[in-house]
PDB file of N, CA and C in Angstrom:
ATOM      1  N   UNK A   1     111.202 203.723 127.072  1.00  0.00           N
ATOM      2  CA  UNK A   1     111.425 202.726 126.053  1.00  0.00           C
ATOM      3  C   UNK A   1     112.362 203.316 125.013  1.00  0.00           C
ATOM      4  N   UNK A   2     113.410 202.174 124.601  1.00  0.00           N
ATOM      5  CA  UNK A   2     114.285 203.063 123.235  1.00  0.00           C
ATOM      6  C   UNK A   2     114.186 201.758 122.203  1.00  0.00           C
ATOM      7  N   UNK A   3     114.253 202.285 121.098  1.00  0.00           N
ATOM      8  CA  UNK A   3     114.519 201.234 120.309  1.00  0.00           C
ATOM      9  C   UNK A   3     116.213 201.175 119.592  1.00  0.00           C
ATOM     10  N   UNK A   4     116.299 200.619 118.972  1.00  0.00           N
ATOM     11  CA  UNK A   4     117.605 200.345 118.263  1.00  0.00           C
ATOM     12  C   UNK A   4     117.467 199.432 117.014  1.00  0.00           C
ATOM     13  N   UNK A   5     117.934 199.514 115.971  1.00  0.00           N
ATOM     14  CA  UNK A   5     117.932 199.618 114.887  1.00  0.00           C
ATOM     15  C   UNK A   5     119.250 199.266 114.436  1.00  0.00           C
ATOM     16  N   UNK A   6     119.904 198.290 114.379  1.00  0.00           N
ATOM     17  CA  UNK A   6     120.912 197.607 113.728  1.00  0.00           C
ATOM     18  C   UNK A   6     121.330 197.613 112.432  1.00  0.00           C
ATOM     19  N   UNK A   7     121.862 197.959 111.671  1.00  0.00           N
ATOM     20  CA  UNK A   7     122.207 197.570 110.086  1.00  0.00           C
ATOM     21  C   UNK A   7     123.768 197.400 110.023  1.00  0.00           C
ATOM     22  N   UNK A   8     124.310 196.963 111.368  1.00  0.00           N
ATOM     23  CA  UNK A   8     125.388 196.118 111.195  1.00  0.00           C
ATOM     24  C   UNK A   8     125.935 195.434 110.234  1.00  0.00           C
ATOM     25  N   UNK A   9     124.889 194.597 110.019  1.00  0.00           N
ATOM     26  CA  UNK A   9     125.067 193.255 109.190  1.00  0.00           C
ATOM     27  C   UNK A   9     124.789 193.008 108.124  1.00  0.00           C
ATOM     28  N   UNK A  10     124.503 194.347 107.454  1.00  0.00           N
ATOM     29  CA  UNK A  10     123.950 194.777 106.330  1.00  0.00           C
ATOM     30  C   UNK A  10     122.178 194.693 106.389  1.00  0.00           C
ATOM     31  N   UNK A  11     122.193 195.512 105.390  1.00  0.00           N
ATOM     32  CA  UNK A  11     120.590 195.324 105.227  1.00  0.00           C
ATOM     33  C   UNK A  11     119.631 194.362 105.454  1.00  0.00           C
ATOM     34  N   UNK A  12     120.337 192.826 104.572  1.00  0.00           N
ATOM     35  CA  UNK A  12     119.766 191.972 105.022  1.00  0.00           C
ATOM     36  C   UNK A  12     119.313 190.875 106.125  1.00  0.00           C
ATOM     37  N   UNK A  13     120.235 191.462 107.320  1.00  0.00           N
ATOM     38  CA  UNK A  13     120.067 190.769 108.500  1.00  0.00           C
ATOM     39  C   UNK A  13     119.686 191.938 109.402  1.00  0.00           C
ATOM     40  N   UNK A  14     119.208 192.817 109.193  1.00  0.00           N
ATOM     41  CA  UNK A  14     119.088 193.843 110.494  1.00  0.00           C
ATOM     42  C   UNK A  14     117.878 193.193 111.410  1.00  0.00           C
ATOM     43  N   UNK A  15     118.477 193.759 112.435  1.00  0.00           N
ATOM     44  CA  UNK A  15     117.553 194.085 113.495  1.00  0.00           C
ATOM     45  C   UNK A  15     117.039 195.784 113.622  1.00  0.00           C
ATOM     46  N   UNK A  16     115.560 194.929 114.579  1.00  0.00           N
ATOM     47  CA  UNK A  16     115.064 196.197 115.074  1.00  0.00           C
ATOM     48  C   UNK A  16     114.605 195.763 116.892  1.00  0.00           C
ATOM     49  N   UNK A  17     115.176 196.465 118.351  1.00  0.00           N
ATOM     50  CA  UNK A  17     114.657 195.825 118.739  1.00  0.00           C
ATOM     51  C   UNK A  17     114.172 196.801 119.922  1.00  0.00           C
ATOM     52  N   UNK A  18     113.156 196.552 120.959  1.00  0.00           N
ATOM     53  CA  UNK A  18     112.619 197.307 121.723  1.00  0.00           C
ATOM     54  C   UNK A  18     113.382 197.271 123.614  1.00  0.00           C
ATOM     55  N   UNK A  19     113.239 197.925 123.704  1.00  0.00           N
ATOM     56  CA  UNK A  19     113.890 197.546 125.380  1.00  0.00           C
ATOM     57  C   UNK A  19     112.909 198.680 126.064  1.00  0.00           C
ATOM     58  N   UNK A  20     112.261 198.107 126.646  1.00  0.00           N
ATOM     59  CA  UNK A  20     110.923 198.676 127.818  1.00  0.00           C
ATOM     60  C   UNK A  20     111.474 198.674 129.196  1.00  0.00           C
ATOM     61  N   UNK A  21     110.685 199.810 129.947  1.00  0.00           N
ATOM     62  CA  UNK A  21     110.753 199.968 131.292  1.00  0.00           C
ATOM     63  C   UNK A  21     112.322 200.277 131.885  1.00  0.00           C
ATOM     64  N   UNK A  22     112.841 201.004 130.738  1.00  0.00           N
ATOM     65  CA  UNK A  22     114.107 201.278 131.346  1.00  0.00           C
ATOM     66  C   UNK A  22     114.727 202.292 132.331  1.00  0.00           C
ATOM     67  N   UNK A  23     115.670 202.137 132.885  1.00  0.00           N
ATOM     68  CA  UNK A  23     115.589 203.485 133.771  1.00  0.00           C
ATOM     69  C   UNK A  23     116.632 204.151 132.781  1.00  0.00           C
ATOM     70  N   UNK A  24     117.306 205.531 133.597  1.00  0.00           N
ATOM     71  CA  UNK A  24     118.651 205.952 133.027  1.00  0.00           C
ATOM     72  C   UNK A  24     119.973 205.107 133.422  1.00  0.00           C
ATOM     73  N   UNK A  25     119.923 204.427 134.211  1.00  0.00           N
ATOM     74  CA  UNK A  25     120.910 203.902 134.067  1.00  0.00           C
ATOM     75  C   UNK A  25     120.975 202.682 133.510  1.00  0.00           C
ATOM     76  N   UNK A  26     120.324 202.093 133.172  1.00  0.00           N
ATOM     77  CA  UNK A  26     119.979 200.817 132.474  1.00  0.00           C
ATOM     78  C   UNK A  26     120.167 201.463 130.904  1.00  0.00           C
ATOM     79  N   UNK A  27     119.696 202.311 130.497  1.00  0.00           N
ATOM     80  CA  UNK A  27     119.781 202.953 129.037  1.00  0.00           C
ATOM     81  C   UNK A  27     121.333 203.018 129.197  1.00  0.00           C
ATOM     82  N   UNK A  28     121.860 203.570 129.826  1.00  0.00           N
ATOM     83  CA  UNK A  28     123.650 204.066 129.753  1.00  0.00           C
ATOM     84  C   UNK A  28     124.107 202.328 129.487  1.00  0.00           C
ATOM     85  N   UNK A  29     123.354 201.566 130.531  1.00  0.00           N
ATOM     86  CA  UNK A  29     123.953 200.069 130.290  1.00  0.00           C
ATOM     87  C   UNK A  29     123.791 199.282 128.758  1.00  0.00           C
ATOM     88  N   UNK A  30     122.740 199.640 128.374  1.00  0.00           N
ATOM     89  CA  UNK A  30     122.263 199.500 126.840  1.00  0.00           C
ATOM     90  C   UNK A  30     123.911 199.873 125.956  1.00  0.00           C
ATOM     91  N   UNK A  31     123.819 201.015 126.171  1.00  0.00           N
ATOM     92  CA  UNK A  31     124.583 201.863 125.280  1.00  0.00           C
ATOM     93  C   UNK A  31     125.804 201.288 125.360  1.00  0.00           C
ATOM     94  N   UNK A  32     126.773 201.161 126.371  1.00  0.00           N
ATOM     95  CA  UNK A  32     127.700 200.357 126.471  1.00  0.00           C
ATOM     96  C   UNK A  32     127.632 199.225 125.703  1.00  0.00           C
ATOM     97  N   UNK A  33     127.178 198.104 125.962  1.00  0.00           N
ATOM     98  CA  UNK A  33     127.210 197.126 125.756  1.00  0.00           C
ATOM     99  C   UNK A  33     126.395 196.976 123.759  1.00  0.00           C
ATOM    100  N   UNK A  34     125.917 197.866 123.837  1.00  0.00           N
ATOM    101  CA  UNK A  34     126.405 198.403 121.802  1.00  0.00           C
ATOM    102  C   UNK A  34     127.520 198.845 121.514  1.00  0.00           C
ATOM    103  N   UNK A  35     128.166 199.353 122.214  1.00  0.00           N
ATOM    104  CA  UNK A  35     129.079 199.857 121.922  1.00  0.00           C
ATOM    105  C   UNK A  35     130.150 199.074 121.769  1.00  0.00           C
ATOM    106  N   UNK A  36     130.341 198.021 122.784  1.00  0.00           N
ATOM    107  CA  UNK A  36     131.046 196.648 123.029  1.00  0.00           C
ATOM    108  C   UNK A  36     130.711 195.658 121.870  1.00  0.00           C
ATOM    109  N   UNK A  37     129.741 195.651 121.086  1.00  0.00           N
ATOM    110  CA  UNK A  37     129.067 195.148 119.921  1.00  0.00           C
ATOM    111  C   UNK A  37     128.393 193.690 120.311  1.00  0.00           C
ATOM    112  N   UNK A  38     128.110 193.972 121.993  1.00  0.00           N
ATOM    113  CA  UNK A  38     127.110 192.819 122.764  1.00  0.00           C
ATOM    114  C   UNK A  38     125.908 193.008 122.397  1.00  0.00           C
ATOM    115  N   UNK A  39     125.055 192.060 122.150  1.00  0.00           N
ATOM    116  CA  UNK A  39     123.919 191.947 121.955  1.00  0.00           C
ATOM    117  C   UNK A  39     122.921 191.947 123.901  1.00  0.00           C
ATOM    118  N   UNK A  40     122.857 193.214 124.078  1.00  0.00           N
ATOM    119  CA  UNK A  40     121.452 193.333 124.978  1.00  0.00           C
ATOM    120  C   UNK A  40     120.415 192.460 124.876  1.00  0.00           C
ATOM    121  N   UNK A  41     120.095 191.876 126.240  1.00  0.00           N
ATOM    122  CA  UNK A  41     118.616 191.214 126.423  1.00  0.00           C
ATOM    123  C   UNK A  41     117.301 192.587 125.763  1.00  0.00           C
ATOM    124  N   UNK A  42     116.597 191.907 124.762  1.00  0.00           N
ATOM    125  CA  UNK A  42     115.762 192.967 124.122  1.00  0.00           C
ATOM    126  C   UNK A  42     114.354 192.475 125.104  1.00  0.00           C
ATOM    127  N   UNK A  43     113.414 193.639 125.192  1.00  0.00           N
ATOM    128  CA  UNK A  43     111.942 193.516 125.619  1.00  0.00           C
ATOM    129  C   UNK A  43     112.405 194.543 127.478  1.00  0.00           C
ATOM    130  N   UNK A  44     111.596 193.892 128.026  1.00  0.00           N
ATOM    131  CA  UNK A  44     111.343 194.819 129.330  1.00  0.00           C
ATOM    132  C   UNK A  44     112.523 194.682 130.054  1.00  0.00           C
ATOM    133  N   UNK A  45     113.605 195.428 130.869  1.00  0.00           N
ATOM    134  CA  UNK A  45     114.610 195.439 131.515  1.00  0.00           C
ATOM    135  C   UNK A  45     114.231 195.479 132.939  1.00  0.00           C
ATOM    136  N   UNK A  46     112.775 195.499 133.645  1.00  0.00           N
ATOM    137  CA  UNK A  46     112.621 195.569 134.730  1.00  0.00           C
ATOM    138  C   UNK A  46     112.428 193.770 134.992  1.00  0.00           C
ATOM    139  N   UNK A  47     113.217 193.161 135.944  1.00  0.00           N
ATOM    140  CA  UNK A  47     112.855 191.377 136.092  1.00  0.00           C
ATOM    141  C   UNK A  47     111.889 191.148 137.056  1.00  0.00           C
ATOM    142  N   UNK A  48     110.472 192.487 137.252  1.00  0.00           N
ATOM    143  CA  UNK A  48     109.699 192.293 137.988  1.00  0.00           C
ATOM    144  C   UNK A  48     108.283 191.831 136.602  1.00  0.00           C
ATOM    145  N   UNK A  49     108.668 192.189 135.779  1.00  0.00           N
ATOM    146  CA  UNK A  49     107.714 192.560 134.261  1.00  0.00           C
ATOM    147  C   UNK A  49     107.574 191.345 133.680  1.00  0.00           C
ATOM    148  N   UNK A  50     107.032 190.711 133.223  1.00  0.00           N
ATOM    149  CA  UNK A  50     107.041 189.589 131.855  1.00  0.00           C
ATOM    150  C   UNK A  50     106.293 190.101 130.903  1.00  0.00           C
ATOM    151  N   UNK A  51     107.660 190.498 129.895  1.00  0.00           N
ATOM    152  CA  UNK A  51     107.469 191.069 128.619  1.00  0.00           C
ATOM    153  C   UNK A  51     106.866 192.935 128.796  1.00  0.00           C
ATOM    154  N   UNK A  52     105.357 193.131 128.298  1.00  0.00           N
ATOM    155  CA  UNK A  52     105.062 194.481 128.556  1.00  0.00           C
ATOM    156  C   UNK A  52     103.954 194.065 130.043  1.00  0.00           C
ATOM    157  N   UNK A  53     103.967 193.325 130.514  1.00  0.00           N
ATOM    158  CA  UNK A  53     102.800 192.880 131.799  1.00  0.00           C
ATOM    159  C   UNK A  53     102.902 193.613 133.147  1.00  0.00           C
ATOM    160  N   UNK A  54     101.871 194.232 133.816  1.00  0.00           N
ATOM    161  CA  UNK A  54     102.116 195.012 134.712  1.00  0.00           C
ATOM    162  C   UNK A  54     102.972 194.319 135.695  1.00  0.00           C
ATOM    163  N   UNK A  55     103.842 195.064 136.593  1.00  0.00           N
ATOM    164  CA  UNK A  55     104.372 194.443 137.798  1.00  0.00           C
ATOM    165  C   UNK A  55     103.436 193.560 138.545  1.00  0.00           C
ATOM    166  N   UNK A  56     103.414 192.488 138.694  1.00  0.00           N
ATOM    167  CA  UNK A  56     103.119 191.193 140.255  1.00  0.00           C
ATOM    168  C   UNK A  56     102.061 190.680 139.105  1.00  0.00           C
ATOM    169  N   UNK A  57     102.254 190.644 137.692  1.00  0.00           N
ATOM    170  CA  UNK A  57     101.364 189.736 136.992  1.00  0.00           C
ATOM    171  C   UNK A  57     100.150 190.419 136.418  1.00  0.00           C
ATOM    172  N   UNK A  58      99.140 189.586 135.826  1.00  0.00           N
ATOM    173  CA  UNK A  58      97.900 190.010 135.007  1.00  0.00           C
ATOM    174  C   UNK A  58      97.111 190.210 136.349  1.00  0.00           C
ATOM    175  N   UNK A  59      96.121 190.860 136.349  1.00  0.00           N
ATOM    176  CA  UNK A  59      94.953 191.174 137.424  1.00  0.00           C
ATOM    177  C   UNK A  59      93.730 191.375 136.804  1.00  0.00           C
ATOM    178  N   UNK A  60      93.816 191.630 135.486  1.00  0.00           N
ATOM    179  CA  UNK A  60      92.442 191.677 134.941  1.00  0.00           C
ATOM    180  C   UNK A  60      91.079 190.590 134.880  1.00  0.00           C
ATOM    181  N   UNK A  61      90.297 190.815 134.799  1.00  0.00           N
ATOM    182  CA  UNK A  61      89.591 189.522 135.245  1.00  0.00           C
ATOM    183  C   UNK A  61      89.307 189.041 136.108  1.00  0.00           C
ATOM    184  N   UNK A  62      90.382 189.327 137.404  1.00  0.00           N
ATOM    185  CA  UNK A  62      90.561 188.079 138.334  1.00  0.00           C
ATOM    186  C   UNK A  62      89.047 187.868 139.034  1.00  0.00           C
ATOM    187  N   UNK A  63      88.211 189.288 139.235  1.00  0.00           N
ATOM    188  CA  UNK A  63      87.373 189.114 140.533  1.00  0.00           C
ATOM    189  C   UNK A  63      86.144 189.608 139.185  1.00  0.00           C
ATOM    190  N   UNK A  64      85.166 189.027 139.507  1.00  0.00           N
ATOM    191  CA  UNK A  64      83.726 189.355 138.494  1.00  0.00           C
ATOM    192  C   UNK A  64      82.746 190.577 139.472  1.00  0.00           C
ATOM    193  N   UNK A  65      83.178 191.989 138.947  1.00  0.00           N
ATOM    194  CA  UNK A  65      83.021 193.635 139.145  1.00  0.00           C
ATOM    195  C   UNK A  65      81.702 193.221 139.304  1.00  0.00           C
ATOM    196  N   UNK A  66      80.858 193.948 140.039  1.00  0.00           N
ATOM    197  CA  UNK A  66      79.223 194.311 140.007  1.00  0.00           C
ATOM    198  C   UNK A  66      78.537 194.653 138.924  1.00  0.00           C
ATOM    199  N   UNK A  67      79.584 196.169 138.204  1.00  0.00           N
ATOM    200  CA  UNK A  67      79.275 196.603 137.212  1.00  0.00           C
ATOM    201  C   UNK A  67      79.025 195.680 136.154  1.00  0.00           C
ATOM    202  N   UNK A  68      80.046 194.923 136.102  1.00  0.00           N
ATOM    203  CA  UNK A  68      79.988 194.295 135.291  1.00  0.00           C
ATOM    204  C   UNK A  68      78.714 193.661 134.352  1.00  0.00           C
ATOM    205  N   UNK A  69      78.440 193.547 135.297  1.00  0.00           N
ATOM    206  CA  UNK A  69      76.861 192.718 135.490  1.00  0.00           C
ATOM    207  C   UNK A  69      75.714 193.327 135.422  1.00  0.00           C
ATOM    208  N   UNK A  70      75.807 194.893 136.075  1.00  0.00           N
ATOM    209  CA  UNK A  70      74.457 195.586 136.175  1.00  0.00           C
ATOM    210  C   UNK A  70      74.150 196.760 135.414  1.00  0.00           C
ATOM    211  N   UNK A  71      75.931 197.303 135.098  1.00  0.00           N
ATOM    212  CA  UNK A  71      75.475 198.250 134.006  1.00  0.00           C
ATOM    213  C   UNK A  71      75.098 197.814 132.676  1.00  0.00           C
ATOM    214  N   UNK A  72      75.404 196.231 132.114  1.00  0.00           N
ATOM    215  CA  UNK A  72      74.425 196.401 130.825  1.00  0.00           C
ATOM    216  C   UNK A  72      73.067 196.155 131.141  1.00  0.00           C
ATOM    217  N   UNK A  73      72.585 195.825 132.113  1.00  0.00           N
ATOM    218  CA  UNK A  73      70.955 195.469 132.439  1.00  0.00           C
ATOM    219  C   UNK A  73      70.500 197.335 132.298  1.00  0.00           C
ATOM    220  N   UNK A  74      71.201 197.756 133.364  1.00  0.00           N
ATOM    221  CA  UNK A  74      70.323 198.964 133.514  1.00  0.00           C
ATOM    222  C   UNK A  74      70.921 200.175 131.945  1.00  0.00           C
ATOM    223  N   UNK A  75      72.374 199.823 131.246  1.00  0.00           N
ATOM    224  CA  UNK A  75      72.173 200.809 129.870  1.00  0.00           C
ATOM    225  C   UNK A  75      71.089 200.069 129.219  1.00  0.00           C
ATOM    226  N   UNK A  76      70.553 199.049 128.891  1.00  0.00           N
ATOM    227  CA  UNK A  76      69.592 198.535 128.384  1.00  0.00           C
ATOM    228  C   UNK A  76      68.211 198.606 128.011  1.00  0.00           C
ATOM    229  N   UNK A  77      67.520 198.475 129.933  1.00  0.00           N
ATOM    230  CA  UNK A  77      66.518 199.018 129.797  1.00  0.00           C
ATOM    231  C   UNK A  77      66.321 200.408 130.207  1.00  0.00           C
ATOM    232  N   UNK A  78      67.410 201.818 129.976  1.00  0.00           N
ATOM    233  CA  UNK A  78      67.764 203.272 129.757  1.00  0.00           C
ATOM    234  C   UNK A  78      67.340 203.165 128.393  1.00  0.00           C
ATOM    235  N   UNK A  79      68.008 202.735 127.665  1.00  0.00           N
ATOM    236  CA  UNK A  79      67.762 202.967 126.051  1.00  0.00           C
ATOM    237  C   UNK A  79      65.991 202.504 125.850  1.00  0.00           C
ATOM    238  N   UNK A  80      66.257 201.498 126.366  1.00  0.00           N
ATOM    239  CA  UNK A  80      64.479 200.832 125.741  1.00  0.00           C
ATOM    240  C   UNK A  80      63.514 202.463 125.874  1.00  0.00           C
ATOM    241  N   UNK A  81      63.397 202.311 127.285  1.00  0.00           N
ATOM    242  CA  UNK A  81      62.805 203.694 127.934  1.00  0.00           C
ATOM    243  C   UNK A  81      62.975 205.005 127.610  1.00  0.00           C
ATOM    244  N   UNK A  82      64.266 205.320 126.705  1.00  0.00           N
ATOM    245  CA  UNK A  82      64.655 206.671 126.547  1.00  0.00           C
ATOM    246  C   UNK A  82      63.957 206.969 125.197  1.00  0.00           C
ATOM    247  N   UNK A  83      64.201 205.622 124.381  1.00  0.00           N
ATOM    248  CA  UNK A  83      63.872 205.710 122.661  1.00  0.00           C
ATOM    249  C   UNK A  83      62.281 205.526 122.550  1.00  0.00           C
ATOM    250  N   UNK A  84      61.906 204.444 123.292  1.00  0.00           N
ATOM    251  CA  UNK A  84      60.082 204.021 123.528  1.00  0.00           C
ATOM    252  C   UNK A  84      59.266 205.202 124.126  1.00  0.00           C
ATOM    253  N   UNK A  85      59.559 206.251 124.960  1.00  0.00           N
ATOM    254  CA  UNK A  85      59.114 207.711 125.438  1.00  0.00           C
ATOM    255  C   UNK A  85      59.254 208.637 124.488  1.00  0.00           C
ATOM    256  N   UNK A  86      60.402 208.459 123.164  1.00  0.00           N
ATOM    257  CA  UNK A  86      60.793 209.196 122.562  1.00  0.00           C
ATOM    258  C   UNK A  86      59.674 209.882 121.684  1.00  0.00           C
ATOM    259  N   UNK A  87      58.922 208.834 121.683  1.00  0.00           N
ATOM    260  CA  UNK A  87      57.681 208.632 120.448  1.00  0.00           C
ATOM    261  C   UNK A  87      57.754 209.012 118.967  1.00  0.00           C
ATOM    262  N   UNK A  88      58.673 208.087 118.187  1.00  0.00           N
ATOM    263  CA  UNK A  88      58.861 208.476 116.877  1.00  0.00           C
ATOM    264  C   UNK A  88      59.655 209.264 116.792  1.00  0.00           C
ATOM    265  N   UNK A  89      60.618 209.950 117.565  1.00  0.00           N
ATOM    266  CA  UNK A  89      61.742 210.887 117.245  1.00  0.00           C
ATOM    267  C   UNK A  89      62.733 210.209 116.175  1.00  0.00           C
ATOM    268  N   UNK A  90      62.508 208.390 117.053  1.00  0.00           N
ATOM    269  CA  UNK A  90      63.958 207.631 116.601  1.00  0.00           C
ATOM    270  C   UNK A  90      63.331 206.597 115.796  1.00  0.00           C
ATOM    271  N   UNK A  91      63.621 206.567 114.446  1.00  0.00           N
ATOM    272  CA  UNK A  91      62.768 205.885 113.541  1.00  0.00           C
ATOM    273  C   UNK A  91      63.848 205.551 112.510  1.00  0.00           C
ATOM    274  N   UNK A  92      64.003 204.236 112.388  1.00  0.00           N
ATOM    275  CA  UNK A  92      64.626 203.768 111.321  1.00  0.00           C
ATOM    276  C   UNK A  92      64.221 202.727 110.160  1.00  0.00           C
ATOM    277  N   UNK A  93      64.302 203.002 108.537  1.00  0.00           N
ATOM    278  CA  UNK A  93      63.078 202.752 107.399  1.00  0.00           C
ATOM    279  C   UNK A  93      61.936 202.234 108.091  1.00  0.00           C
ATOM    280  N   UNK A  94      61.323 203.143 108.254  1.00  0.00           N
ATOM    281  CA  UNK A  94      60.183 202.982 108.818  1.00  0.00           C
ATOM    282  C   UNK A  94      59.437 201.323 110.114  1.00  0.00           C
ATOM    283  N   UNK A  95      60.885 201.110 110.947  1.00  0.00           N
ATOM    284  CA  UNK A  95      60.420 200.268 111.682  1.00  0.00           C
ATOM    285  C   UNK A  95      59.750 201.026 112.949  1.00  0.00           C
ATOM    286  N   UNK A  96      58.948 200.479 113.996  1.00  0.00           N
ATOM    287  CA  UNK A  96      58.466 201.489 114.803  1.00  0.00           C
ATOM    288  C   UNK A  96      59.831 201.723 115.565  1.00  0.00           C
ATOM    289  N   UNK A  97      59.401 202.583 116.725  1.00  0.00           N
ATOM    290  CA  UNK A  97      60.353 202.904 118.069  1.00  0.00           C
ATOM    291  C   UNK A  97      60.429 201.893 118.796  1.00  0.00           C
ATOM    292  N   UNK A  98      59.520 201.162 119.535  1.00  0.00           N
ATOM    293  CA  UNK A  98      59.878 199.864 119.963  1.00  0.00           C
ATOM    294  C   UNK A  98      60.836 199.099 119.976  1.00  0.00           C
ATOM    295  N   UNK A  99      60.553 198.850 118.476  1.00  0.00           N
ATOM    296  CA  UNK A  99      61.726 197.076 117.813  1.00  0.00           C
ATOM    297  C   UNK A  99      63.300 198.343 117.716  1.00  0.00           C
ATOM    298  N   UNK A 100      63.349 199.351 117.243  1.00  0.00           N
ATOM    299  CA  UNK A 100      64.861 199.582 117.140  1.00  0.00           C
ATOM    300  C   UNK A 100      65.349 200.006 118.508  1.00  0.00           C
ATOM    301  N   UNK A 101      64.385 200.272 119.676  1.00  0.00           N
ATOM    302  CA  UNK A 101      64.824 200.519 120.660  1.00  0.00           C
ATOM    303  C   UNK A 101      65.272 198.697 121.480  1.00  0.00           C
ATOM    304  N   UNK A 102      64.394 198.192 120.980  1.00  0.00           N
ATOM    305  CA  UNK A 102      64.466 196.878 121.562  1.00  0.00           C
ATOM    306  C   UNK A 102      66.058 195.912 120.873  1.00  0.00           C
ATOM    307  N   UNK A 103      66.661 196.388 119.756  1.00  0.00           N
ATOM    308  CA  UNK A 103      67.390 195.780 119.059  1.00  0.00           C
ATOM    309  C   UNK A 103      68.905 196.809 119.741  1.00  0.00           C
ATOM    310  N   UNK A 104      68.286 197.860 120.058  1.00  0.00           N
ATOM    311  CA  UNK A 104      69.633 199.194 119.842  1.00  0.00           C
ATOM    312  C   UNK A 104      70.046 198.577 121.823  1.00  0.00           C
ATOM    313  N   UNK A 105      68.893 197.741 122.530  1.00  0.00           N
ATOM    314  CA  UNK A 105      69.249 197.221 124.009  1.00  0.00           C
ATOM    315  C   UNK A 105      69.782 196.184 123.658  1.00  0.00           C
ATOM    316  N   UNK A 106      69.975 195.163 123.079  1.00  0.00           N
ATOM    317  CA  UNK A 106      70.036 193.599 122.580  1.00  0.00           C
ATOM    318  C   UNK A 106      71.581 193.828 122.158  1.00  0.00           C
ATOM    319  N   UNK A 107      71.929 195.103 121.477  1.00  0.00           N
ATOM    320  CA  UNK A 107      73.411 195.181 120.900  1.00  0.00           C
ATOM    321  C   UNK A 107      74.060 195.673 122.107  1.00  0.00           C
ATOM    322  N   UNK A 108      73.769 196.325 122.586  1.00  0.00           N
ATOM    323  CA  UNK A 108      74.318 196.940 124.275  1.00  0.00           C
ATOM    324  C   UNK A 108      74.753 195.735 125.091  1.00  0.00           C
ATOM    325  N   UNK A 109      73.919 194.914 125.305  1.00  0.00           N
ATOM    326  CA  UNK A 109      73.878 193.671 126.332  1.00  0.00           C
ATOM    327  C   UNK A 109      75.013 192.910 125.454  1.00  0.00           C
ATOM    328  N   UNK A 110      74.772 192.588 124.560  1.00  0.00           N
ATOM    329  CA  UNK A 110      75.553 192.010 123.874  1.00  0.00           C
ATOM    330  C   UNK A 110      76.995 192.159 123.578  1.00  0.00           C
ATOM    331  N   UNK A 111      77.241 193.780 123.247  1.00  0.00           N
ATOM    332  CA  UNK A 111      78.370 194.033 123.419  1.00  0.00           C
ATOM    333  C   UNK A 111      79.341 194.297 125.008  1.00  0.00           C
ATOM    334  N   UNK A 112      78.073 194.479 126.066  1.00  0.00           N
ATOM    335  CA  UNK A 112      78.900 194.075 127.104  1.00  0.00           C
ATOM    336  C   UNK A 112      79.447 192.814 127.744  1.00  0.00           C
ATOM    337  N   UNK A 113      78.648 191.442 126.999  1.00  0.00           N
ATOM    338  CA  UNK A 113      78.992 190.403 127.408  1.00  0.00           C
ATOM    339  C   UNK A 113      79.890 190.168 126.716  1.00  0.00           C
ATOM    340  N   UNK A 114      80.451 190.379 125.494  1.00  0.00           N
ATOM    341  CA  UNK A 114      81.099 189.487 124.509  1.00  0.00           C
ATOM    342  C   UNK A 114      82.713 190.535 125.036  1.00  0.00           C
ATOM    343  N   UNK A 115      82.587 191.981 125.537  1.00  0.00           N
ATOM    344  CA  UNK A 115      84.137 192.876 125.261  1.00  0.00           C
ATOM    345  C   UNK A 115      83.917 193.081 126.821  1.00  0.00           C
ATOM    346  N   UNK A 116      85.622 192.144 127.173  1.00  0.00           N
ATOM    347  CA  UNK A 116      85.422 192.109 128.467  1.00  0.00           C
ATOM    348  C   UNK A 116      85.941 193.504 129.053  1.00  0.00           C
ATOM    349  N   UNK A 117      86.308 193.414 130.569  1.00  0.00           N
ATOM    350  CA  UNK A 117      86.680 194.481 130.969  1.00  0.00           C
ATOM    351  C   UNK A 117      85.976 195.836 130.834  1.00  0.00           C
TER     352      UNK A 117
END
C-alpha cells in the first residue's frame, strides 16, 4: 500500500489518497502517471478486490461453524463450575459464588451471541 498526499492545489484542496494491493509494477505505474499530473484510480489496484475485500468476495458468515454454537455453552457452564467449586475464592461485595459465577456465564453467552465471528 502507498499513499500520496497532494498539495498541488494548494492547501486548500489537497488530497490524500490510498492505493492498496499494489504490486511493483503497478507502483512504477502510479508514479508515472503523477508524474504526468494524471489522477490514478485511488483504493485497491488488484480488479479481483472490491475496495479492501478479500479476493472471490466476503466469506465470513457464510456457513454457521459448530463452534460457534458450542463453545459458548461449554465456556459457560466451565466458568459456572470453575467459580461454584471455587468456594468463596471469587467473591464480589459480598454476593455469593453462585450468582457472580452465574452472571460472569450469562456475559460469556451473551457476548458470544451478540460479536460475531
Amino acid at each position: 500500500m502507498i499513499t500520496v498526499a497532494d498539495y498541488s492545489s494548494r492547501s486548500e484542496a489537497y488530497t490524500y489518497n490510498y492505493f492498496e494491493d499494489v504490486t511493483p509494477k503497478r507502483v512504477v505505474e502510479i508514479v508515472e502517471m503523477l508524474r504526468r499530473e494524471d489522477k490514478p484510480p485511488r483504493g485497491t489496484q488488484n480488479p479481483m478486490h472490491l475496495n479492501c475485500g478479500p479476493k472471490g468476495g466476503n466469506t465470513t458468515l457464510l456457513v454457521l461453524d459448530v463452534a460457534c454454537v458450542w463453545v459458548p455453552v461449554f465456556t459457560s457452564v466451565f466458568v459456572v463450575i470453575l467459580v461454584w467449586l471455587g468456594g468463596g475464592h471469587f467473591k464480589d461485595e459480598g454476593r455469593s459464588t453462585f450468582v457472580v459465577a452465574r452472571q460472569i456465564s450469562w456475559c460469556v453467552v451473551i457476548s458470544y451471541l451478540l460479536v460475531p465471528g
